[in-house]
C-alpha atoms as a PDB file:
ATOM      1  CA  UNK A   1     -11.544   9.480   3.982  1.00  0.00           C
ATOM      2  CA  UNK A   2     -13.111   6.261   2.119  1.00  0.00           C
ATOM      3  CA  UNK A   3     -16.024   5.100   1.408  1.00  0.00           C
ATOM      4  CA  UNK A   4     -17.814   1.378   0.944  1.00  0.00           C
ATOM      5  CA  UNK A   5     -17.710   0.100  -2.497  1.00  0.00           C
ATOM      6  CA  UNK A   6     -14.473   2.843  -3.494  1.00  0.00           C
ATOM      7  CA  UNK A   7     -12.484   1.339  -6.116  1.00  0.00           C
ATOM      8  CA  UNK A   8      -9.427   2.542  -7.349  1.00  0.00           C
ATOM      9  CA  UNK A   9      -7.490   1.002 -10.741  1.00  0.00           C
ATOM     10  CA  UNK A  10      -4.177   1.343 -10.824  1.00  0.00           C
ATOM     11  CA  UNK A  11      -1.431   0.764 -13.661  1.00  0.00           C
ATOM     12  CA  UNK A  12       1.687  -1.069 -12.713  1.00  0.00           C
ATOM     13  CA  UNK A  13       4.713   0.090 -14.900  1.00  0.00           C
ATOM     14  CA  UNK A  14       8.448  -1.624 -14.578  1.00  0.00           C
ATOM     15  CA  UNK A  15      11.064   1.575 -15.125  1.00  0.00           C
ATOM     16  CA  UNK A  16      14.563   0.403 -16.211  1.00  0.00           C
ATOM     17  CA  UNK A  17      16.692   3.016 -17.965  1.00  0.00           C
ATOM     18  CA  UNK A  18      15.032   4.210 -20.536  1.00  0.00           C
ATOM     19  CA  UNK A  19      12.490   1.028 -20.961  1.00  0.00           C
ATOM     20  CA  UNK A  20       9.449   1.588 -19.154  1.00  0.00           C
ATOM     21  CA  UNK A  21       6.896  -1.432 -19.919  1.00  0.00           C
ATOM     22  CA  UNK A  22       3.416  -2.134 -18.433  1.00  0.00           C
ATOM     23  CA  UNK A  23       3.986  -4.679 -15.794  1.00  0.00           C
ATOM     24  CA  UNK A  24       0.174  -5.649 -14.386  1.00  0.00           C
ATOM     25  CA  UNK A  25      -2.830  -3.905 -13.245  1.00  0.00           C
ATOM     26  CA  UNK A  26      -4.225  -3.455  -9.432  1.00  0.00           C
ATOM     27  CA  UNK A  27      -7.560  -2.409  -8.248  1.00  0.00           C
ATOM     28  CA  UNK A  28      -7.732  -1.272  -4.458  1.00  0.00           C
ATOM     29  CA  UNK A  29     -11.233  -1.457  -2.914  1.00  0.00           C
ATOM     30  CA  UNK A  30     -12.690  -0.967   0.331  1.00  0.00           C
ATOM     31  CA  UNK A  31     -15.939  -2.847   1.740  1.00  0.00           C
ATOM     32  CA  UNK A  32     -17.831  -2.881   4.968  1.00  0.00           C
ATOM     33  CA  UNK A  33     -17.517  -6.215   5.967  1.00  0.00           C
ATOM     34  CA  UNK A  34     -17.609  -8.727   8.705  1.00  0.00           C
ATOM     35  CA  UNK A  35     -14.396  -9.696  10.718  1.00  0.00           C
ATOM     36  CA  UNK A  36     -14.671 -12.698  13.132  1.00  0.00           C
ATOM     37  CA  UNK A  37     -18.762 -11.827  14.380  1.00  0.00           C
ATOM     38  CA  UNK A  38     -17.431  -7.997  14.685  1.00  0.00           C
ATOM     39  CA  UNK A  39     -18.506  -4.611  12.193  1.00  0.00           C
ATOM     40  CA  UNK A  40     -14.961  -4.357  10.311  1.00  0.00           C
ATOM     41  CA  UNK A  41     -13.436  -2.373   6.870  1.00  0.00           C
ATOM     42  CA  UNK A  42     -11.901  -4.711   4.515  1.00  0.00           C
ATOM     43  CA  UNK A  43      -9.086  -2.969   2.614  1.00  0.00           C
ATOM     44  CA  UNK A  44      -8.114  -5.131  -0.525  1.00  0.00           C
ATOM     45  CA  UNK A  45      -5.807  -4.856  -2.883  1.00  0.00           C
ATOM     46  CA  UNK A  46      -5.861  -7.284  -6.459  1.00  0.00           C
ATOM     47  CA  UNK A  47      -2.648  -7.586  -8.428  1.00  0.00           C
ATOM     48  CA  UNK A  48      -2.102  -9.343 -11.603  1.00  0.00           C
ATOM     49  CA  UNK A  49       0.746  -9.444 -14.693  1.00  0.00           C
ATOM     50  CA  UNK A  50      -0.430  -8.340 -18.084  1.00  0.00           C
ATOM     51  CA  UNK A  51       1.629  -8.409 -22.001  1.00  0.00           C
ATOM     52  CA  UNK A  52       4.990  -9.302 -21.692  1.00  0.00           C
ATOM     53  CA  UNK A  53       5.156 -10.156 -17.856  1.00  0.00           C
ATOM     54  CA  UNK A  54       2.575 -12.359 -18.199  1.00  0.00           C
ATOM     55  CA  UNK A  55       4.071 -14.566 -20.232  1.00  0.00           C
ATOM     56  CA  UNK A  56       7.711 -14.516 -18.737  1.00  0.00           C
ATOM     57  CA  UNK A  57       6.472 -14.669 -14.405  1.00  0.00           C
ATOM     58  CA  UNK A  58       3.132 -14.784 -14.108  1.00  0.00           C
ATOM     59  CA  UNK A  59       1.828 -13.262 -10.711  1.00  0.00           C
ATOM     60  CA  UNK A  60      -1.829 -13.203  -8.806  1.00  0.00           C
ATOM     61  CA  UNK A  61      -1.362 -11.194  -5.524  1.00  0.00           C
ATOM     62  CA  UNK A  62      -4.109 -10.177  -2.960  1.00  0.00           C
ATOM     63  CA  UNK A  63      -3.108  -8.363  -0.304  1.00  0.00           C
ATOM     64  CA  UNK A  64      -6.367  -7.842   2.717  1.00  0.00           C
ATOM     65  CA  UNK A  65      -6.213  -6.153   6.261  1.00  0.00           C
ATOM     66  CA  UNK A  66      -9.323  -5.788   8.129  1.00  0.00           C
ATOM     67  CA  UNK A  67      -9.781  -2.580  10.861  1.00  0.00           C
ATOM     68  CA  UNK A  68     -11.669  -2.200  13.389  1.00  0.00           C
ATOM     69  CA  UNK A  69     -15.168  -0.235  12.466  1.00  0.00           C
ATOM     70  CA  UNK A  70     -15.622   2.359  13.603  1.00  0.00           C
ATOM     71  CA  UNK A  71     -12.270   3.689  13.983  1.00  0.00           C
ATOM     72  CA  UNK A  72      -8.883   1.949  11.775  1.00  0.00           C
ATOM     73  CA  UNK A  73      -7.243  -0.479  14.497  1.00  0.00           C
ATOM     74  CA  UNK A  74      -5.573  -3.264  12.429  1.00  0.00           C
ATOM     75  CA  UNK A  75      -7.065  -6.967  12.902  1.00  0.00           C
ATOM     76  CA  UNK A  76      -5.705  -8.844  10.864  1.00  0.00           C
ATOM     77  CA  UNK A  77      -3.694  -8.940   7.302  1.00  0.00           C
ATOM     78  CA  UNK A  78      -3.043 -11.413   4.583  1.00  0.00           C
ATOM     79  CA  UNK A  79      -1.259 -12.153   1.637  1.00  0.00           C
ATOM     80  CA  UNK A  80      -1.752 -14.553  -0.841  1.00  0.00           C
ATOM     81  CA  UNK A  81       0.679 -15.062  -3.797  1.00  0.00           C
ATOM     82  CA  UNK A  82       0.273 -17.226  -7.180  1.00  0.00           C
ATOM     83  CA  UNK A  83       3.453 -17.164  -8.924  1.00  0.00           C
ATOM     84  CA  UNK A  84       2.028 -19.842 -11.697  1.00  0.00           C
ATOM     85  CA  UNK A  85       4.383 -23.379  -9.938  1.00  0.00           C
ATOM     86  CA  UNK A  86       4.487 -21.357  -6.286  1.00  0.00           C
ATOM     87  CA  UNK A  87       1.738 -20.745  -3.892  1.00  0.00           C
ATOM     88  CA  UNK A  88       2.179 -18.912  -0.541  1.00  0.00           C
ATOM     89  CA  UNK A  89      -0.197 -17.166   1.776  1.00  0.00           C
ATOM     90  CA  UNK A  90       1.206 -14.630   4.626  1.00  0.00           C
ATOM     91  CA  UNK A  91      -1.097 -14.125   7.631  1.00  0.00           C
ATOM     92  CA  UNK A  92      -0.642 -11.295  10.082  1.00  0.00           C
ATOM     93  CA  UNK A  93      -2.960 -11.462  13.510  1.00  0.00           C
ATOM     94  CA  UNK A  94      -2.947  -8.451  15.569  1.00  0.00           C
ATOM     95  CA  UNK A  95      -3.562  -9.296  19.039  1.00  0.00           C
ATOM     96  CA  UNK A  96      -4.498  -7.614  21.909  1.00  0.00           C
ATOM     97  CA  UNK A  97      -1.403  -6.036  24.113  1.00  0.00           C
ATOM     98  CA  UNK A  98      -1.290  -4.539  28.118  1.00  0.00           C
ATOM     99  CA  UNK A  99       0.877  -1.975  27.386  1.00  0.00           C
ATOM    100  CA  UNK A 100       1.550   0.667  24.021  1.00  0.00           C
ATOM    101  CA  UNK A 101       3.655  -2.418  22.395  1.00  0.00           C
ATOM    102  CA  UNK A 102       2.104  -4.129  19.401  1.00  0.00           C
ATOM    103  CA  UNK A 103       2.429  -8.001  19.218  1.00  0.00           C
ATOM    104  CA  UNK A 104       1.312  -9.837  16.061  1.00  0.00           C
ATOM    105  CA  UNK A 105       1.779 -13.482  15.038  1.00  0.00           C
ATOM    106  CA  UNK A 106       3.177 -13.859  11.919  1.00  0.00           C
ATOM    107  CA  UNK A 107       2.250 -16.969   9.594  1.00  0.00           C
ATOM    108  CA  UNK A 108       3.648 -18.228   6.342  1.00  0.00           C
ATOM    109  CA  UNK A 109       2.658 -21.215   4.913  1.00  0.00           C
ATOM    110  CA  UNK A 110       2.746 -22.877   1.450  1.00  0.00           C
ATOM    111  CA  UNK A 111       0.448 -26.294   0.165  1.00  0.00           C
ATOM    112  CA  UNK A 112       3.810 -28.329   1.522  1.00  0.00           C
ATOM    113  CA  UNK A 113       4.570 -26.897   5.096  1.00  0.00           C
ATOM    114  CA  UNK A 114       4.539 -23.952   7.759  1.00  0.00           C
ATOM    115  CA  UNK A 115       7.594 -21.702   6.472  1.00  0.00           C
ATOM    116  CA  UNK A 116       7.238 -19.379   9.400  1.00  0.00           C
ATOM    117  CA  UNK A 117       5.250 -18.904  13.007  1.00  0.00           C
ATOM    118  CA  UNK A 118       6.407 -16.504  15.062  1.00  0.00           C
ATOM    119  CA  UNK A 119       5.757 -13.549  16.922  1.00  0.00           C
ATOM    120  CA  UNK A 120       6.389 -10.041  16.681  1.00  0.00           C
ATOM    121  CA  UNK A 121       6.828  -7.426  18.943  1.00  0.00           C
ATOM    122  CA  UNK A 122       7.138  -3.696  18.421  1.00  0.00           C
ATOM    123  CA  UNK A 123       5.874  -0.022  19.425  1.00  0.00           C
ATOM    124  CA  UNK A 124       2.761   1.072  17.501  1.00  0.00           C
ATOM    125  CA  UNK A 125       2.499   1.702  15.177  1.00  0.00           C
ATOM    126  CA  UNK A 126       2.994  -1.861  13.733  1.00  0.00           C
ATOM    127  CA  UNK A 127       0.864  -2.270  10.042  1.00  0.00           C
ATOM    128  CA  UNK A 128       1.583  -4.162   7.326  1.00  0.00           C
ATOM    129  CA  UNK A 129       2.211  -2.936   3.307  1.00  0.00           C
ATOM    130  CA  UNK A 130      -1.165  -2.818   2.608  1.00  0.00           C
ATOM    131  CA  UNK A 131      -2.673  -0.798   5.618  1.00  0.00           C
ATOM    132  CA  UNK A 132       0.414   1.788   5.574  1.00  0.00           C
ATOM    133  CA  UNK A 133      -1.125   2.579   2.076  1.00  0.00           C
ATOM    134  CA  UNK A 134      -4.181   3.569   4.714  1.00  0.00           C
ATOM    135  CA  UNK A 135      -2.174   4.834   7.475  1.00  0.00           C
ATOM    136  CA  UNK A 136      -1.081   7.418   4.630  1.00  0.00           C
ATOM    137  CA  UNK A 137      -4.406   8.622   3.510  1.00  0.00           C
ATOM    138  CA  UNK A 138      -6.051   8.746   6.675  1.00  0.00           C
ATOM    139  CA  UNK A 139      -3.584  10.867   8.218  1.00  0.00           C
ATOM    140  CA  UNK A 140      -4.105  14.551   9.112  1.00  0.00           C
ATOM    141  CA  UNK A 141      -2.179  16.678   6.621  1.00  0.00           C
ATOM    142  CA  UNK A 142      -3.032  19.892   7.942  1.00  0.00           C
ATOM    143  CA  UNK A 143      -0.703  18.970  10.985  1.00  0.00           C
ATOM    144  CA  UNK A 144       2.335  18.212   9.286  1.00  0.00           C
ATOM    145  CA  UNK A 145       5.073  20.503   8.796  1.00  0.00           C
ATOM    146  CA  UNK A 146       7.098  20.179   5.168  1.00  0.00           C
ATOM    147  CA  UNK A 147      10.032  18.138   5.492  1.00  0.00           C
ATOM    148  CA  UNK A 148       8.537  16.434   8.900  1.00  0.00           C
ATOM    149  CA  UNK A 149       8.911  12.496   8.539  1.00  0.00           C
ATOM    150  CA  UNK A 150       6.392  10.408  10.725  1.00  0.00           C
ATOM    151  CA  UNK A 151       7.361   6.931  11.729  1.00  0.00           C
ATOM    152  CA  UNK A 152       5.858   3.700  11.423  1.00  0.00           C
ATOM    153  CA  UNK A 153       6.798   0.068  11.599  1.00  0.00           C
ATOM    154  CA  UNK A 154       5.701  -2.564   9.081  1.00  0.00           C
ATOM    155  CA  UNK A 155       5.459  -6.560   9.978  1.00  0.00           C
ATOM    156  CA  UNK A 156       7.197  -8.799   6.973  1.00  0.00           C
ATOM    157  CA  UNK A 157       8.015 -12.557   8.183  1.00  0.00           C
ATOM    158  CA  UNK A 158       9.759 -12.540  10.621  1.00  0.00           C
ATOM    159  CA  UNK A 159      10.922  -9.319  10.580  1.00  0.00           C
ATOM    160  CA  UNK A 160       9.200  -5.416  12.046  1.00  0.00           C
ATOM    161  CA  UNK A 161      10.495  -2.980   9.392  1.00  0.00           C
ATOM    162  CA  UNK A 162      11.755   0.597  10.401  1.00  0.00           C
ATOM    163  CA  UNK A 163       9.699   2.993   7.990  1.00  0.00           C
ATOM    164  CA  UNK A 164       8.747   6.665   7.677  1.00  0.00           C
ATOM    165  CA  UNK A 165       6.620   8.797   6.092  1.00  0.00           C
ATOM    166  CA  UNK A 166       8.528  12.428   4.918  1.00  0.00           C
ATOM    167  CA  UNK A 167       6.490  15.192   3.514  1.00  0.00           C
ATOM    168  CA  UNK A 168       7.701  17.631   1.268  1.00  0.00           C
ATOM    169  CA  UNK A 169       4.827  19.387   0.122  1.00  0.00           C
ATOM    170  CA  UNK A 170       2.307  19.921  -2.886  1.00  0.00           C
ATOM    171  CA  UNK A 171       3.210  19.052  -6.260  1.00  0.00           C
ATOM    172  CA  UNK A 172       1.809  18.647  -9.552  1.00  0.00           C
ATOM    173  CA  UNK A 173       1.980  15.325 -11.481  1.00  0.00           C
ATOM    174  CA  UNK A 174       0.914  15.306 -15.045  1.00  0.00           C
ATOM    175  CA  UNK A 175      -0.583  12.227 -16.743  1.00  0.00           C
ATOM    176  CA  UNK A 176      -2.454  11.091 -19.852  1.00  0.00           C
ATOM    177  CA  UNK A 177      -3.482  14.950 -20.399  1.00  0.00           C
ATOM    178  CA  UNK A 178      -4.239  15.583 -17.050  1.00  0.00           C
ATOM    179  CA  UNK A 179      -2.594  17.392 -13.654  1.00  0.00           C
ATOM    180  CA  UNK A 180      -3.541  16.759 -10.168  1.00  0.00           C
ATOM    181  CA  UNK A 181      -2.978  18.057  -7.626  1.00  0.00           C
ATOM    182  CA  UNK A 182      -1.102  16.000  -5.107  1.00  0.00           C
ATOM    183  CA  UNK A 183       0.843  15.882  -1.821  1.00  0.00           C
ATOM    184  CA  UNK A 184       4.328  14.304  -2.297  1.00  0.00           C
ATOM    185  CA  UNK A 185       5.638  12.144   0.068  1.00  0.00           C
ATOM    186  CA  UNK A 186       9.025  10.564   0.062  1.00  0.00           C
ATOM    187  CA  UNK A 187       8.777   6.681   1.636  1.00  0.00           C
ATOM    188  CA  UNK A 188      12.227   5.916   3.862  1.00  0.00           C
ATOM    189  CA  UNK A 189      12.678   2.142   4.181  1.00  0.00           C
ATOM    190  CA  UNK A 190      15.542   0.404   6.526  1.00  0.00           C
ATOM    191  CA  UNK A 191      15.623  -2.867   4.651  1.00  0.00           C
ATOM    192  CA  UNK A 192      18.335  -4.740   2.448  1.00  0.00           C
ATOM    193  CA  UNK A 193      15.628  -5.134  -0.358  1.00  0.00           C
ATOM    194  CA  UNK A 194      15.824  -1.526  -1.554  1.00  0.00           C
ATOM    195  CA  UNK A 195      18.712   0.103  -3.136  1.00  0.00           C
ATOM    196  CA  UNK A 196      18.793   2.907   0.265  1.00  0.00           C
ATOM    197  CA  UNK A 197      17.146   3.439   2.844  1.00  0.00           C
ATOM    198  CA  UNK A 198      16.307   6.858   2.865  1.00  0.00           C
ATOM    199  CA  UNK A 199      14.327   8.060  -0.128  1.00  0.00           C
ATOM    200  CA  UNK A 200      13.670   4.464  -0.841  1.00  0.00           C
ATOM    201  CA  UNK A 201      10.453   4.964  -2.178  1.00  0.00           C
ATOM    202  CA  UNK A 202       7.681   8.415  -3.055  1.00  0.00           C
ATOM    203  CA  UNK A 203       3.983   8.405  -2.890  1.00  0.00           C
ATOM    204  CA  UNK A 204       1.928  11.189  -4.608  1.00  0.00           C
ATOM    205  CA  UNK A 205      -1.510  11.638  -3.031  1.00  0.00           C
ATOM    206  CA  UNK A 206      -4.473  13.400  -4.172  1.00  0.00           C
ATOM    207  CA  UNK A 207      -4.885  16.812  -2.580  1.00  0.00           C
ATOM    208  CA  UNK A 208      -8.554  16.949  -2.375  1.00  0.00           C
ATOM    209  CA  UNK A 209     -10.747  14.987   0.497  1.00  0.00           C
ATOM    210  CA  UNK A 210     -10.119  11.309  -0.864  1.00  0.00           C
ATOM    211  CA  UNK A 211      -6.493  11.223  -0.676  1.00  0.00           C
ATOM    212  CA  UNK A 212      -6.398   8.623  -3.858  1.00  0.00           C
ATOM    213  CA  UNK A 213      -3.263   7.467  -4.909  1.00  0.00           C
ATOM    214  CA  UNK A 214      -1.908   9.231  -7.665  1.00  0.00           C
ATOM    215  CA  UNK A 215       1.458   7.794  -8.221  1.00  0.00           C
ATOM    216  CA  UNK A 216       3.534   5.621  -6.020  1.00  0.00           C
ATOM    217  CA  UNK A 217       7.505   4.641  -7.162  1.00  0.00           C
ATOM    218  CA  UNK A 218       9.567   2.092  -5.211  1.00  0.00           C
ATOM    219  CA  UNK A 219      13.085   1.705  -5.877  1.00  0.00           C
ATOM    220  CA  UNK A 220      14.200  -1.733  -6.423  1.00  0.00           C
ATOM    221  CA  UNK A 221      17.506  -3.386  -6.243  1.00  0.00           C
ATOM    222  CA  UNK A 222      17.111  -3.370 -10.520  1.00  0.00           C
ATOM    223  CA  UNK A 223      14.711  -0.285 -11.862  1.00  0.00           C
ATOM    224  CA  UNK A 224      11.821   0.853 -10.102  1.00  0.00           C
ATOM    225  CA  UNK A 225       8.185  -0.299 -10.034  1.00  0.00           C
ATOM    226  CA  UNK A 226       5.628   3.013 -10.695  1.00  0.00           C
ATOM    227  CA  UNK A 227       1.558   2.173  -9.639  1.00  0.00           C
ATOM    228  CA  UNK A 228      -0.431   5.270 -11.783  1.00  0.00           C
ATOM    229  CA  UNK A 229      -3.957   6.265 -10.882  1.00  0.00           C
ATOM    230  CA  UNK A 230      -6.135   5.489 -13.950  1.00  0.00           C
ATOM    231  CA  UNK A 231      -9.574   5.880 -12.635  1.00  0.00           C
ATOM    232  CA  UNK A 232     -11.952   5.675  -9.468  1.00  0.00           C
ATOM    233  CA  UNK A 233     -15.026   4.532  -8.287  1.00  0.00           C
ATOM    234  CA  UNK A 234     -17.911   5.332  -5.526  1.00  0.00           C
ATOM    235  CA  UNK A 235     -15.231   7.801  -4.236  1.00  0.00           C
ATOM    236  CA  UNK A 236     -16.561   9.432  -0.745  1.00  0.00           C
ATOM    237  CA  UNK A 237     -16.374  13.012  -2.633  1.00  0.00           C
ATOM    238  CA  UNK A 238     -15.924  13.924  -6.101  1.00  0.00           C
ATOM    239  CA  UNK A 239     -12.701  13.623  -7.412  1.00  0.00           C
ATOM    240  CA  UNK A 240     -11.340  17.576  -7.572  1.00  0.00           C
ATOM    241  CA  UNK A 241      -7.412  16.941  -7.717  1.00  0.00           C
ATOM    242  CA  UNK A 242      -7.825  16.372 -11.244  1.00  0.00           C
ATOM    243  CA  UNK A 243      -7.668  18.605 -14.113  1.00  0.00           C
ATOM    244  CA  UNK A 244      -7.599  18.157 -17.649  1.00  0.00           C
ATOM    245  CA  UNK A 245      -4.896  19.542 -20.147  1.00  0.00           C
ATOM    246  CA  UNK A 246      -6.559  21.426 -23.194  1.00  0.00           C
ATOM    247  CA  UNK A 247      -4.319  20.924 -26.129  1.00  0.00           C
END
């Protein structure tokens, strides 16, 4: 579904009412890459403020998980935020279970002290934010029925996170003089940091055979944030969800 060196540069917008301001830019890349002495993919995603956010919070996320290669069994994740005075890095070890449970320890820390150690335990499967963004382009679409929702759980602190995919279908999303051709999905999330639960969240994914994002909205407790594909790179197949508007 990917291949090494794919890039994909994304536009972060902040919707509030009618205002609807550029908030940062992201690029999403996959690499072959080594993981502890084993063959792994590294899945990485690069987040940072531009204009007006810049100035007012300033923010440097990167997000990695490494999987297993071949196959996509989660290793390990990380997060590591700069928020200008506040530094934080999240780490997320997958380890090795008897049974069809999924335990991972889950590590906060900051350049003071340890803010969290702990482990998790939960059915698979267990990802984190990053990989579900995987979990939902690797996934066999042909299968799914419209209106079927497929579960997942996602690892945040010290919490596991009750989440589902729900298809609805193909749609159409227009952009910048161009349509493509997408599979909508809505994104229901059982936690108190959106607005509800179900519907919490839509993804809009490519409908050709490199499932690139196209448009993802989350709901927040104040507006919505909105990710928009603006271009790709050293995609696995020609882009062909993507068709220009003559005027």
């Amino acid at each position: 579904m990917f291949a090494a060196g794919e890039r994909i540069h994304l536009q972060i917008h902040f919707k509030w009412g009618l205002l609807n301001p550029k908030a940062g830019e992201a690029v999403l890349g996959v690499d072959r890459a080594d993981f502890r002495g084993s063959d792994a993919w590294q899945y990485q995603l690069h987040f940072q403020t531009t204009g007006f956010f810049e100035r007012v919070f300033s923010m440097r996320d990167t997000l990695t998980a490494y999987f297993s290669r071949p196959g996509t069994e989660l290793l390990y994740a990380e997060k590591r935020s700069n928020e200008g005075d506040y530094y934080s890095v999240d780490e997320l070890t997958f380890l090795p279970s008897q049974d069809d449970s999924v335990r991972v320890r889950s590590l906060r820390y900051t350049t003071e002290r340890v803010k969290i150690d702990t482990l998790l335990t939960a059915s698979a499967p267990m990802l984190d934010m990053l990989s579900a963004t995987m979990y939902l382009r690797t996934m066999d679409w042909t299968r799914l029925r419209q209106g079927e929702a497929v579960p997942f759980r996602i690892a945040i602190g010290r919490d596991v996170v009750q989440v589902a995919f729900r298809y609805t279908g193909q749609e159409v999303v227009e952009r910048d003089s161009v349509k493509y051709r997408t599979r909508h999905f809505f994104i229901d999330v059982y936690d108190e940091a959106f607005t509800q639960s179900r519907a919490a969240g839509e993804a809009w994914i490519g409908d050709d055979g490199n499932h690139l994002p196209i448009k993802v909205r989350a709901k927040l407790k104040i507006g919505a944030a909105e990710a928009h594909f603006i271009r790709s790179e050293n995609t696995r197949v020609p882009v062909q969800c993507a068709v220009t508007i003559r005027r």
